[in-house]
Structures are given as C-alpha cells and as structure tokens.
C-alpha atoms as a PDB file:
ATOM      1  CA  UNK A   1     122.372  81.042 113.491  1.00  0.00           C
ATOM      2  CA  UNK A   2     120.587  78.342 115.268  1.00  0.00           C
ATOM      3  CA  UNK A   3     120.133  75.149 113.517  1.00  0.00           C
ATOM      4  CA  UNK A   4     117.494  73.919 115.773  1.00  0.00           C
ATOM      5  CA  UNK A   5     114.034  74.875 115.427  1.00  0.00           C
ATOM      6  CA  UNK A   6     111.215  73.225 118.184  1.00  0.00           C
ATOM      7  CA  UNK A   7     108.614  70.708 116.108  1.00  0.00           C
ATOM      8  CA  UNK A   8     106.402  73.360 117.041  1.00  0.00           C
ATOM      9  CA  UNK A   9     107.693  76.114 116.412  1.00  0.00           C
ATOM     10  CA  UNK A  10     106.643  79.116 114.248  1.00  0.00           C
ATOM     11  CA  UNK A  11     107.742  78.267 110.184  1.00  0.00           C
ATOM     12  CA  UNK A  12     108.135  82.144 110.375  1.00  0.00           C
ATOM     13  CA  UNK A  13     109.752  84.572 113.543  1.00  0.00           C
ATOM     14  CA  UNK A  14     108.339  88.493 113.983  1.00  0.00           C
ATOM     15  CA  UNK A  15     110.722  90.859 116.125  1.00  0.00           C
ATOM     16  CA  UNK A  16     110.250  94.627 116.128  1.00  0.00           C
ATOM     17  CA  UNK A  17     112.495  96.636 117.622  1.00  0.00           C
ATOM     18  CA  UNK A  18     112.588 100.997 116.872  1.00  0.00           C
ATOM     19  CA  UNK A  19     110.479 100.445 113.889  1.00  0.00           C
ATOM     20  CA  UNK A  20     112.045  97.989 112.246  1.00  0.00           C
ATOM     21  CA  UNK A  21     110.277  94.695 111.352  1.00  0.00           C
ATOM     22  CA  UNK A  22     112.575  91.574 111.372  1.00  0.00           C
ATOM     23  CA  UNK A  23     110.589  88.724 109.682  1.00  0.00           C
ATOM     24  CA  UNK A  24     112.944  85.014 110.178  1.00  0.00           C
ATOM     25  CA  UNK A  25     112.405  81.980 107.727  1.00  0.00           C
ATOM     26  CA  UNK A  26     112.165  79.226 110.385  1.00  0.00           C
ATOM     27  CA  UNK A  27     112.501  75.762 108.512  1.00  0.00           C
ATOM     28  CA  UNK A  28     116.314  75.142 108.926  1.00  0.00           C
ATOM     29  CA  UNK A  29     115.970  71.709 108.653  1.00  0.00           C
ATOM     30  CA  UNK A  30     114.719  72.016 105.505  1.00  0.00           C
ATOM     31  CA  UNK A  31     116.948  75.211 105.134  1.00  0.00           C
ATOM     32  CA  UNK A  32     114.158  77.593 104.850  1.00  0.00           C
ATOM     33  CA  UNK A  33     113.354  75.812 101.602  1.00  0.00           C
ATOM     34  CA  UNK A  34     109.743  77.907 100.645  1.00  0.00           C
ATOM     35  CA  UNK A  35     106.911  75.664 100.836  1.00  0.00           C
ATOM     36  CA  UNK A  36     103.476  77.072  99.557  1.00  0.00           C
ATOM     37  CA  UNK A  37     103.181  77.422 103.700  1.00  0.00           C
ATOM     38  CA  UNK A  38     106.038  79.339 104.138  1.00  0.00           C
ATOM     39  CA  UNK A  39     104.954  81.325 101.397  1.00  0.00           C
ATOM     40  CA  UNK A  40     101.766  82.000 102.294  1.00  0.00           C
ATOM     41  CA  UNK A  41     102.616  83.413 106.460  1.00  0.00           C
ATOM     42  CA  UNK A  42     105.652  85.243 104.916  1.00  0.00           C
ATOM     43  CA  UNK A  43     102.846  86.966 102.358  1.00  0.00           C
ATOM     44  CA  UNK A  44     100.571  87.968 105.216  1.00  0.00           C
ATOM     45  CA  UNK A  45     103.387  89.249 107.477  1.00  0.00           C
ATOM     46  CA  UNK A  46     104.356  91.683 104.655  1.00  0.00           C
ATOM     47  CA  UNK A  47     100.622  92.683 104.451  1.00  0.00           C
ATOM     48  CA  UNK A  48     100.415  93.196 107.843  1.00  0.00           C
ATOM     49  CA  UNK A  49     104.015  94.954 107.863  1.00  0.00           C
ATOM     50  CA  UNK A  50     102.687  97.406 104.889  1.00  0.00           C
ATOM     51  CA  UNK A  51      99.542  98.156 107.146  1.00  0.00           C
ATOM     52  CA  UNK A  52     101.171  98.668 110.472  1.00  0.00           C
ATOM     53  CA  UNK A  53     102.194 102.557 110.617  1.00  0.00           C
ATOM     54  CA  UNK A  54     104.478 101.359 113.175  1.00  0.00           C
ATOM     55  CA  UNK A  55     106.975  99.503 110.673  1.00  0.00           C
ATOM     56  CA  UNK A  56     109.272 101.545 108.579  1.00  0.00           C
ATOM     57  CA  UNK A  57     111.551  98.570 107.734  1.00  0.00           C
ATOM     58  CA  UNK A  58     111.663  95.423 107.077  1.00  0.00           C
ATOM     59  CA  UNK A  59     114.492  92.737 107.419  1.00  0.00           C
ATOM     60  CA  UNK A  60     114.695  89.584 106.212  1.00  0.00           C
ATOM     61  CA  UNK A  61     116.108  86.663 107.825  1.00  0.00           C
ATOM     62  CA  UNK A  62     116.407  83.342 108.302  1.00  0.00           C
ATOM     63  CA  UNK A  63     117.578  80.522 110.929  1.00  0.00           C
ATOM     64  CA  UNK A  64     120.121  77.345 110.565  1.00  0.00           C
ATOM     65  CA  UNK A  65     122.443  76.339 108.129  1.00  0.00           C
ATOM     66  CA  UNK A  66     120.999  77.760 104.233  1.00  0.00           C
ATOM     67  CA  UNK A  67     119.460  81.627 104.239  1.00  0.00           C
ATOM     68  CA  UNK A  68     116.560  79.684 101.696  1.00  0.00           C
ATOM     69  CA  UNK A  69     117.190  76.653  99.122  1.00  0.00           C
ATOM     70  CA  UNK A  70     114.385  77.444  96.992  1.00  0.00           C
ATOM     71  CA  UNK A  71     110.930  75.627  96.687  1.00  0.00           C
ATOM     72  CA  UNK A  72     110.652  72.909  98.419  1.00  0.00           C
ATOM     73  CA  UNK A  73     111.324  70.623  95.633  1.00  0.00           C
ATOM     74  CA  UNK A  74     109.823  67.281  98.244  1.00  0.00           C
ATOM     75  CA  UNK A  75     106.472  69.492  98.555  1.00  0.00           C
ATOM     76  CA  UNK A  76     106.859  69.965  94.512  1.00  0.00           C
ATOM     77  CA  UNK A  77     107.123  66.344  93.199  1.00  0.00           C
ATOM     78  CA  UNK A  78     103.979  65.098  96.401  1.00  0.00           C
ATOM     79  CA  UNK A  79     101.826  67.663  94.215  1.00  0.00           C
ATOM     80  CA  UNK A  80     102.474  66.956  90.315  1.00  0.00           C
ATOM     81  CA  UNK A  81     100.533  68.644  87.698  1.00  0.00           C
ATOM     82  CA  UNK A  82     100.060  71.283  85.362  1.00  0.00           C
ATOM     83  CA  UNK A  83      97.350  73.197  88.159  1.00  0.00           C
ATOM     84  CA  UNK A  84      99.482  72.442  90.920  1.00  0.00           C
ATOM     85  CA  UNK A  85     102.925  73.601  89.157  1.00  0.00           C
ATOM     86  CA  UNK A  86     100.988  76.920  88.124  1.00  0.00           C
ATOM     87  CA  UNK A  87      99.424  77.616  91.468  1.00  0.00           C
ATOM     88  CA  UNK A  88     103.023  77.129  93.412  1.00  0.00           C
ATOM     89  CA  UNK A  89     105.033  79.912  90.862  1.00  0.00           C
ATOM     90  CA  UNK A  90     101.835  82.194  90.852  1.00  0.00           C
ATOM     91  CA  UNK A  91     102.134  82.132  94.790  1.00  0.00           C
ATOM     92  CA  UNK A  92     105.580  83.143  94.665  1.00  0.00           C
ATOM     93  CA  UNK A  93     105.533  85.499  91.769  1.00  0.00           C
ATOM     94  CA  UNK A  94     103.174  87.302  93.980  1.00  0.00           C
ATOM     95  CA  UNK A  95     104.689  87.405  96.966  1.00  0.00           C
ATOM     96  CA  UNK A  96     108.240  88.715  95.045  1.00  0.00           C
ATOM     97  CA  UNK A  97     106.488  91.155  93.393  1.00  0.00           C
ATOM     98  CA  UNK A  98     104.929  92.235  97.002  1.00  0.00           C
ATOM     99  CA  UNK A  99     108.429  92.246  98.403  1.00  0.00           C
ATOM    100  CA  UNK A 100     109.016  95.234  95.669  1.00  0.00           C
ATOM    101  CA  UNK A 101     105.982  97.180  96.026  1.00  0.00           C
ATOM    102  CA  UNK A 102     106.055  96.557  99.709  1.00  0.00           C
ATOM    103  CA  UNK A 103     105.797 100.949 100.063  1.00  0.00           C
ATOM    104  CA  UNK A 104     108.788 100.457 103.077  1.00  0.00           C
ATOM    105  CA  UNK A 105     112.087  99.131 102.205  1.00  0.00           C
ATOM    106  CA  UNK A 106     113.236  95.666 102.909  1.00  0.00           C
ATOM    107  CA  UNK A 107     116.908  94.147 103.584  1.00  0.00           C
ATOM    108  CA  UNK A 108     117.655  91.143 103.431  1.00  0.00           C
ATOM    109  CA  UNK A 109     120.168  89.719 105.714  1.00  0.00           C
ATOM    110  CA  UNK A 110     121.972  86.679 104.251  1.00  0.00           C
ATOM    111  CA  UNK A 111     123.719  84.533 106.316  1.00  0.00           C
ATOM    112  CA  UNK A 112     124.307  81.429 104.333  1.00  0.00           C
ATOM    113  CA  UNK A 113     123.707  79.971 100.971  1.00  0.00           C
ATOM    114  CA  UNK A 114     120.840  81.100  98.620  1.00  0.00           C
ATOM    115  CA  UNK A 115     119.677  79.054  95.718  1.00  0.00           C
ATOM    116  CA  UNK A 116     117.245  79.239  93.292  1.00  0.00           C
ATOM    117  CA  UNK A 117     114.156  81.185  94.311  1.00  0.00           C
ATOM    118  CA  UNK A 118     116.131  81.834  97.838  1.00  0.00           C
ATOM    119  CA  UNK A 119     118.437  83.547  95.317  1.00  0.00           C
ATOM    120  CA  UNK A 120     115.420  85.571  93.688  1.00  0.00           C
ATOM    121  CA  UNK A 121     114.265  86.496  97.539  1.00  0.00           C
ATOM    122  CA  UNK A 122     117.346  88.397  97.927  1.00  0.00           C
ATOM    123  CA  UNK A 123     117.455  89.874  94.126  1.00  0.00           C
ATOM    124  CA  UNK A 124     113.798  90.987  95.436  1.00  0.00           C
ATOM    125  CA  UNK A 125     114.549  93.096  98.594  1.00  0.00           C
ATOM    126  CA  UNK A 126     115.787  96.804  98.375  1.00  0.00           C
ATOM    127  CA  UNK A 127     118.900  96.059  99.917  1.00  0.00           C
ATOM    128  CA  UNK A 128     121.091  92.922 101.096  1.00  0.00           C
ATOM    129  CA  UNK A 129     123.762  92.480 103.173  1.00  0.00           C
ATOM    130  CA  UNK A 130     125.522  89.040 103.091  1.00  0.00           C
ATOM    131  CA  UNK A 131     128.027  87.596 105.492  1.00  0.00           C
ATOM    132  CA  UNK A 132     131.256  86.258 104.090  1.00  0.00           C
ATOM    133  CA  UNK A 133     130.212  83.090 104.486  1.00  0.00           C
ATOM    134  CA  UNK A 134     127.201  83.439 102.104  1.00  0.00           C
ATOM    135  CA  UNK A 135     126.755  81.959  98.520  1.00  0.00           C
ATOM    136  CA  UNK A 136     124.066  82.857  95.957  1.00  0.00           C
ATOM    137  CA  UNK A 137     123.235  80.418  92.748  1.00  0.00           C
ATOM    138  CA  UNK A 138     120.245  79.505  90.630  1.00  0.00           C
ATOM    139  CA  UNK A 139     120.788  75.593  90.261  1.00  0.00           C
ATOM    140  CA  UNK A 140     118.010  74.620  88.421  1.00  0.00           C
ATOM    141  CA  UNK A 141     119.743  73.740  85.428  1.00  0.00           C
ATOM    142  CA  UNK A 142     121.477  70.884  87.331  1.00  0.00           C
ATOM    143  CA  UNK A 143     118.016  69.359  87.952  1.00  0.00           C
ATOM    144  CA  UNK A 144     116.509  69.824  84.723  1.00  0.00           C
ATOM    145  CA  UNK A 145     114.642  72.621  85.574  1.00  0.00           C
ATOM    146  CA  UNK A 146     115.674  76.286  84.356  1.00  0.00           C
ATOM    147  CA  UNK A 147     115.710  79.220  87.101  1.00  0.00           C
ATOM    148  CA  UNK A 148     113.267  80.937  84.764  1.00  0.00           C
ATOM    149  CA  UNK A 149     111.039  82.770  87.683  1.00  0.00           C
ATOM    150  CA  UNK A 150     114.522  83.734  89.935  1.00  0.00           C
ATOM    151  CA  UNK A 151     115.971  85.203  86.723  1.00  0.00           C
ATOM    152  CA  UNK A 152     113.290  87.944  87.188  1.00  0.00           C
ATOM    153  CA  UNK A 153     114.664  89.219  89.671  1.00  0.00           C
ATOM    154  CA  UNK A 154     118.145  88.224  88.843  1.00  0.00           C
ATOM    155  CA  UNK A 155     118.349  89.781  85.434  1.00  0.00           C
ATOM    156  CA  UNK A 156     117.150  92.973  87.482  1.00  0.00           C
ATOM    157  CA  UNK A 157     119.895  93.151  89.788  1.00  0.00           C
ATOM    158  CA  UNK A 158     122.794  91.601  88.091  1.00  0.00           C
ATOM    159  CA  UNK A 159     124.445  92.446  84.678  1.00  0.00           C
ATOM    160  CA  UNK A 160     123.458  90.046  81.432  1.00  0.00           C
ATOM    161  CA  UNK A 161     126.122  87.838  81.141  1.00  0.00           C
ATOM    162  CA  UNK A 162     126.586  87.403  84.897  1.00  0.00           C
ATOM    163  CA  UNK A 163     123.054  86.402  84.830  1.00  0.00           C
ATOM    164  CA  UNK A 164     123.332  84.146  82.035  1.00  0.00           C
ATOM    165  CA  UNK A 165     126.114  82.351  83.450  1.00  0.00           C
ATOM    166  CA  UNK A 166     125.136  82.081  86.830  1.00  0.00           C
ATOM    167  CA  UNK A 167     121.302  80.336  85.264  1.00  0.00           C
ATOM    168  CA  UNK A 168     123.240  78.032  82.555  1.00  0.00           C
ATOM    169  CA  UNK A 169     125.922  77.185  85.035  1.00  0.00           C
ATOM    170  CA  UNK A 170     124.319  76.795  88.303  1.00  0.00           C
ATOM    171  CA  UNK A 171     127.613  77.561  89.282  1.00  0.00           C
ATOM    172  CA  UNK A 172     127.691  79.215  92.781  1.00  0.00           C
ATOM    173  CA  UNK A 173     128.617  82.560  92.926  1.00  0.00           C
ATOM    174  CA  UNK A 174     130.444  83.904  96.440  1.00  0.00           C
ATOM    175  CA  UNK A 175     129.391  87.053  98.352  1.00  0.00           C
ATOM    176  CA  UNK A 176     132.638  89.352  97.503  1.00  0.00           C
ATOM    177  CA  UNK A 177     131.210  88.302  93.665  1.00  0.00           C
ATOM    178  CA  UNK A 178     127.882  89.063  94.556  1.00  0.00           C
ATOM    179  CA  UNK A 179     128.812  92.428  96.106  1.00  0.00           C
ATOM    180  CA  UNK A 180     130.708  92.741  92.636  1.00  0.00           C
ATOM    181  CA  UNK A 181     128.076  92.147  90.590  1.00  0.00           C
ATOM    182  CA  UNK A 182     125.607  94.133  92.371  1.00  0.00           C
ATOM    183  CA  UNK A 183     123.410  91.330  94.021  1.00  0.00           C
ATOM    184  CA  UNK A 184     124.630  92.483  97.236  1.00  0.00           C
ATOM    185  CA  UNK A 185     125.370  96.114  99.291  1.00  0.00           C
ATOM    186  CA  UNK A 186     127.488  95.136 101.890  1.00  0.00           C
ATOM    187  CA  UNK A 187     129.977  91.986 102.821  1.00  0.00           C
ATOM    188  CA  UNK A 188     130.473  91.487 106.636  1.00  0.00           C
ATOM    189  CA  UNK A 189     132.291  88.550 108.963  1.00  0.00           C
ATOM    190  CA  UNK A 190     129.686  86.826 110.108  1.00  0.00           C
ATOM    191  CA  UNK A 191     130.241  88.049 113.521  1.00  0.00           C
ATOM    192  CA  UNK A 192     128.917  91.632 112.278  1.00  0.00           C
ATOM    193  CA  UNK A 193     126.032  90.757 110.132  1.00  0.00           C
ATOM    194  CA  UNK A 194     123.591  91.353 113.108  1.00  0.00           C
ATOM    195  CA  UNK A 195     125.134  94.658 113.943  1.00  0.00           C
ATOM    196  CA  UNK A 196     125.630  96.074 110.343  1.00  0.00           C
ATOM    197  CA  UNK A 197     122.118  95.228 109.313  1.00  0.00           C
ATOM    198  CA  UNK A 198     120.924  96.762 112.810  1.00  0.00           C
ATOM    199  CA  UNK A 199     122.575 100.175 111.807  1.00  0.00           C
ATOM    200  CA  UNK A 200     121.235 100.206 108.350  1.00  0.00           C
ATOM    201  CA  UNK A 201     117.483  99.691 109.292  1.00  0.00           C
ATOM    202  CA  UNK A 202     117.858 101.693 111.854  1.00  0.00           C
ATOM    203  CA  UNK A 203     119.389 104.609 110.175  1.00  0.00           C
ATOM    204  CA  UNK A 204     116.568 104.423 107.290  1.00  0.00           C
ATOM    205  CA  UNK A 205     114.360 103.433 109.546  1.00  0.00           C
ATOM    206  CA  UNK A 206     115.322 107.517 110.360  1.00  0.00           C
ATOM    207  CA  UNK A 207     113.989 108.809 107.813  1.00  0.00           C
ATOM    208  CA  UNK A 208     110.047 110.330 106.569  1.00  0.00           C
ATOM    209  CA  UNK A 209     108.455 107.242 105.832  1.00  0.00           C
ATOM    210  CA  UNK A 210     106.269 108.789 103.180  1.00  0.00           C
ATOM    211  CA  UNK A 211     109.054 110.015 101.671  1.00  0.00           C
ATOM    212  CA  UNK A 212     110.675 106.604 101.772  1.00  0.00           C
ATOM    213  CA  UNK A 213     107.108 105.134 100.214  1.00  0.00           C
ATOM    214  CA  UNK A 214     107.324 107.411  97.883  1.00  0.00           C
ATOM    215  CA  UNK A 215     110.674 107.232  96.856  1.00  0.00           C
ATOM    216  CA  UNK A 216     110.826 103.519  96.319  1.00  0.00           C
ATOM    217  CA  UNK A 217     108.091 103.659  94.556  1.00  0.00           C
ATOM    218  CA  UNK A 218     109.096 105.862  92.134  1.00  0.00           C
ATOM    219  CA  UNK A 219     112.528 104.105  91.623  1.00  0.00           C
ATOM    220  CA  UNK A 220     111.090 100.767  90.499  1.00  0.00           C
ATOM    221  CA  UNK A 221     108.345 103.067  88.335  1.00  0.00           C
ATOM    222  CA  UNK A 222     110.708 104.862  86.315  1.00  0.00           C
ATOM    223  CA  UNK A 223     113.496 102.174  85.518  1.00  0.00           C
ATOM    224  CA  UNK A 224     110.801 100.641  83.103  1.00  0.00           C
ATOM    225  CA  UNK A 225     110.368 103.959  81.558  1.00  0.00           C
ATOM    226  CA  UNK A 226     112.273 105.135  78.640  1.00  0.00           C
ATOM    227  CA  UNK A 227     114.705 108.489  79.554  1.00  0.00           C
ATOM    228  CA  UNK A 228     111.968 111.302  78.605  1.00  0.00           C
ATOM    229  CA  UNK A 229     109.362 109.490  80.336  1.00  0.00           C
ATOM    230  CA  UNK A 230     111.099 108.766  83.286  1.00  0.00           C
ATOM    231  CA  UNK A 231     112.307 112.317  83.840  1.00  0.00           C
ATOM    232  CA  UNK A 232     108.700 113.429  83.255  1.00  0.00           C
ATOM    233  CA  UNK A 233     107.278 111.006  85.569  1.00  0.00           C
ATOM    234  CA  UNK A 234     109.864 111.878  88.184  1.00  0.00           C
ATOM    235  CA  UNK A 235     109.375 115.276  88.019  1.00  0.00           C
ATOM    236  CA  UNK A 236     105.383 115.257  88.770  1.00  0.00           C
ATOM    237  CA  UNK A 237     106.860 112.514  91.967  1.00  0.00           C
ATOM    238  CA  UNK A 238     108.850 115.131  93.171  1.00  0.00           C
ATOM    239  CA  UNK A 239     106.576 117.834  92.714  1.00  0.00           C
ATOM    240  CA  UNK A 240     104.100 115.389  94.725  1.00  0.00           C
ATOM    241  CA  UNK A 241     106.716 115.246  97.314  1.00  0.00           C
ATOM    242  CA  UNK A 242     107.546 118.841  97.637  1.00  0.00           C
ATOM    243  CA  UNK A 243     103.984 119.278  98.785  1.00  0.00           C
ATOM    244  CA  UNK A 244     104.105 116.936 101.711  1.00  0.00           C
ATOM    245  CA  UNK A 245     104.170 118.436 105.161  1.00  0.00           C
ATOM    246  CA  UNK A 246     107.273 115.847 105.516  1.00  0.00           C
ATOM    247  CA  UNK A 247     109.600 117.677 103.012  1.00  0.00           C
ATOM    248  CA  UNK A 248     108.739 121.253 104.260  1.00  0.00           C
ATOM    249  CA  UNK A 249     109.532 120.009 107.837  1.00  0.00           C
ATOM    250  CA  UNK A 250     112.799 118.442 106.459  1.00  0.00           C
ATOM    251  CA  UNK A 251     113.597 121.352 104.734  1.00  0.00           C
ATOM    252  CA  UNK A 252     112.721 123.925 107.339  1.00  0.00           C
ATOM    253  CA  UNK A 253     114.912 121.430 110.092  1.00  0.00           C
ATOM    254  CA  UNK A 254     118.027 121.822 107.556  1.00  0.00           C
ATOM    255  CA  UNK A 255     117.693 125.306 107.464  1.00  0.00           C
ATOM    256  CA  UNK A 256     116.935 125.617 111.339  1.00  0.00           C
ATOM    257  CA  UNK A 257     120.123 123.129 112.197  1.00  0.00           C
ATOM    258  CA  UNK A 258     117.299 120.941 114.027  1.00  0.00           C
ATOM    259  CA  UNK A 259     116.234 117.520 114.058  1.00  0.00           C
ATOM    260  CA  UNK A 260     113.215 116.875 111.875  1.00  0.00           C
ATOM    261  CA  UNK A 261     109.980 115.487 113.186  1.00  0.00           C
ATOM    262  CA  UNK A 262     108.380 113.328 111.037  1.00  0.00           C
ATOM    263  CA  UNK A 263     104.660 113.381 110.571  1.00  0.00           C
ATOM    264  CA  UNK A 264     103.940 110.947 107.747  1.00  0.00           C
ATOM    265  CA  UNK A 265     101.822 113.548 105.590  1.00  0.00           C
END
C-alpha cells in the first residue's frame, strides 16, 4: 500500500471493475483516521453504490500504513462540546448501520492495523479478509474514553468475553486471532490480499443480486428475532424469493446443466 497520498488528492478512491465497487480510505498520513469528512464522501459513495444497478459488491479499502485509526481524535478535541460530540457518533452510527443495510454485500479488505471505530468498520462489513500483517483493537480505554459505539459492532461479530477483553484491555488482537474469533473470514500474506479479495467479490459478485439483497437482508433481520419468529419470518423471505424470476431461472439453469442469466426480478 502506498503511503503517499498527493495534497490534493481524493480523501476517498472509486474503482469498478466486473461489478464490483472498490471504495479506498485515502488519508494515510493520518492513517485513514475518519474525520466527519471522510465520513461524510464514504456515506454518499455507499448511497450512490446502493443506487447504481451496476454494483453488486462492494470492497473496502484503504491506502498507507493503518487500514483506519478511528476518529480523528485532532478533529475531536478542535470541536469540544456536548452538540459537537453527539453530531460526530450520530454521523458514524449512521453510516455503520448503512454499511449493514447496504442491500449488496461489502468486504472489507484489511491491510494493516484497525483501531477503535476502524475496528467497528470492519465488524460492520459482511465479510473481511485481513492480511497477516493486520491488527484489530478498540483502544479507547487507554485514552479515557470507552469503545462504547465500536462495541456495537464488535459484540456482534465476536464472542462476549473476547469482546470484553479486547474493550477493557485495548490490548491488540492479531489477524490469525481475529480469524479465530470470528472478526475475520480469511488470513492471507500480504502479497495475496489483492488477489484473494478479487476472487471473492468476484465470485459473489456471480451471483442474482436480488437474491443477494434479499438474502442479506434477511440474515441481519432474523438474528434479532427469537427462534419461532425467525423461522416464521424466514419462511415468508423465502417464499418471497421463490417467486422471483431470479430463482426460477436459477433453478431451471441447475436442472438444464446451464449457466444462469440473471435478470434482477
């Protein structure tokens, strides 16, 4: 990863390539921290990305040293006060909670450290692949300040205890113990981050993506549902999906040894 970023250039990169949507935090000298500016173009590119028929997945990345350190704790302590504290974690409850109802899925491809609410960006995508290299912690303790909005998504991904002792700690945590612990899929060399992320998106990228919409919707719907309800709810979901064009096409391409086509209806 380049450590280097132009004074003018872009706080966030946009690539597409066969669908997929790679979206690059682009303040490594800062390491990506997440200023309310950062924030806010990384929130419109996912709008954009959930409007654009043409994106079935989304990838998130980042340039030089640090995947994302968090806010941008400089930006934090320029703007004190109670309305300026509450507008910075509204901002990025938001934009983590878009990252989960974002209806395509998102990967997040971790190249170096993650801390704090960098850690709850990757707890907030579908699916994560880390390089070796890569380390995941929520710090705030050590400042005086408790991870309280990364253990959202923390808490979500990684057992109780883990969690506990990774936000009263601020111990770092490395990626063969985040693959353990179930923050991460996938461990690579660094080397074969790029490529292993590549065939990932690429192969879900693949699939129906009303299927996938409706599929990842349903998965973060019914975990917050107790067992009856969730089978209940899941049944009408797949009911809903049996009717699509998409899963008669799918099915009728199994049967016929063919490739589906994918309509999107």
């Amino acid at each position: 990863m380049n450590d280097k970023a132009k004074p003018d250039a872009p706080i966030l990169l946009t690539t597409d390539a066969g669908g997929v949507r790679t979206l690059t935090l682009n303040r490594p000298k800062a390491r990506n921290a997440l200023s309310m500016g950062l924030m806010a173009v990384l929130q419109e590119a996912l709008d954009r990305a959930r409007d654009d028929d043409a994106v079935k997945v989304v990838v998130l990345a980042a340039s030089g040293p640090a995947f994302c350190a968090g806010h941008d704790l400089k930006e934090v302590r320029a703007n004190p006060g109670r309305d300026a504290y509450d507008a910075l974690f509204k901002q990025c409850s938001v934009l983590m909670t878009s990252l989960v109802r974002l209806p395509k899925p998102v990967i997040a491809k971790v190249h170096a450290m993650a801390t704090a609410a960098g850690c709850q960006l990757v707890a907030s995508c579908d699916l994560a692949v880390a390089a070796e290299s890569a380390r995941f912690a929520t710090p705030g303790v050590n400042i005086g300040l408790f991870c309280s909005t990364p253990m959202v998504a923390l808490s979500r991904n990684v057992p109780r205890k883990k969690a506990m002792e990774m936000l009263l700690t601020g111990h770092p945590i490395s990626a063969e113990d985040a693959l353990a612990h179930g923050l991460v899929n996938t461990v690579v060399a660094a080397d074969a981050l790029d490529a292993t992320v590549t065939e990932l998106a690429e192969t879900i990228a693949s699939k129906s993506p009303l299927t996938l919409a409706i599929g990842k919707e349903a998965f973060y719907r019914q975990l917050e549902m107790p067992l009856e309800d969730a089978y209940a709810y899941a049944s009408e979901v797949m009911t809903r999906n049996m009717m699509a064009r998409d899963a008669e096409e799918g099915i009728d391409a199994f049967l016929g040894k063919r490739l589906p086509t994918w309509t999107g209806r």
